[in-house]
Protein backbone atom coordinates (compact mmCIF):
# COMPACT_ATOMS: atom_id res chain seq x y z
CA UNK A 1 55.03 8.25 200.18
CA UNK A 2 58.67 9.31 200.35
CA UNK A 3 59.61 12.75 198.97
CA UNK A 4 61.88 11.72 196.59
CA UNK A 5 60.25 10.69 193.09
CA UNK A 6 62.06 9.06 190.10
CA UNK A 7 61.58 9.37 186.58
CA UNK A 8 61.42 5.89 185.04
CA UNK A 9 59.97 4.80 181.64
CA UNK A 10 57.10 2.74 181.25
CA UNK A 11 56.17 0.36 178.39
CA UNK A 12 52.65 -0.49 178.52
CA UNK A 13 49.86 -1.95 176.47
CA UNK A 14 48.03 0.44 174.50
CA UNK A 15 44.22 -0.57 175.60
CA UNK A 16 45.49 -0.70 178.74
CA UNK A 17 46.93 2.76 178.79
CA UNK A 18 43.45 3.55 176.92
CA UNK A 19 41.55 2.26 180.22
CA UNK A 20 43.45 4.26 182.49
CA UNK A 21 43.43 7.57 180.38
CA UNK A 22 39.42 7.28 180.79
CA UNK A 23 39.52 6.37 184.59
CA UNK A 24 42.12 9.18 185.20
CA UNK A 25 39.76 11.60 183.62
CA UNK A 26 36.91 10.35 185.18
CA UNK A 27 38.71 11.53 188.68
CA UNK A 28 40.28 14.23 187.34
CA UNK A 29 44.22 12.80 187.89
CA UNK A 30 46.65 12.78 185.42
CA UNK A 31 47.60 9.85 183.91
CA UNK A 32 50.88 9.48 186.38
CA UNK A 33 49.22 9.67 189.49
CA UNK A 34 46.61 7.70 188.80
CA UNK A 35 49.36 4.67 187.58
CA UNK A 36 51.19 5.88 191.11
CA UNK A 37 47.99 5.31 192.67
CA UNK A 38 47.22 1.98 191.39
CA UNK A 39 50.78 0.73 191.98
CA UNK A 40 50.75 2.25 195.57
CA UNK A 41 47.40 0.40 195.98
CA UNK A 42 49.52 -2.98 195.15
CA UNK A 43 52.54 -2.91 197.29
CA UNK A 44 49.57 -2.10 200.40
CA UNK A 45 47.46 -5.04 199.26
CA UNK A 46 50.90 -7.14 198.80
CA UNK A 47 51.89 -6.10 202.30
CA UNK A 48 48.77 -6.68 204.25
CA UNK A 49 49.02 -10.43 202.62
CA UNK A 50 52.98 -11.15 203.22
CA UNK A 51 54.47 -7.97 205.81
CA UNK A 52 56.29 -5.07 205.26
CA UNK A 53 58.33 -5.20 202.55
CA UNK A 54 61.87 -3.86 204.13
CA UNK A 55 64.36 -1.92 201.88
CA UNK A 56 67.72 -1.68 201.84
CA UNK A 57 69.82 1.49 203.25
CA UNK A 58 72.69 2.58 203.78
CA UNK A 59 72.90 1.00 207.53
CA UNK A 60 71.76 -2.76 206.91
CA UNK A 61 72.81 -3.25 203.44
């Protein structure tokens, strides 16, 4: 993952959220990286189905 992290805000369901407290504490992860974890987990899955998903920089945007 790259180094830098943002702070964003994130409205979610409250079982949800509930869910993913309990599986967080089950492996001992905050809540944060475990929601990192499970959206890192998508964009791989999403990218072994379609290809790398290229982002823009400053040189090809």
């Amino acid at each position: 993952m790259a180094g830098n992290r943002l702070q964003t805000v994130l409205r979610i369901d409250e079982e949800v959220y509930e869910k993913i407290r309990i599986l967080a504490a089950r492996d001992r992860r905050s809540i944060n990286n475990m929601i990192e974890g499970i959206l890192q987990q998508y964009v791989e899955n999403c990218e072994q189905q379609t290809g790398t998903i290229l982002l823009k920089t400053k040189e090809n945007s």
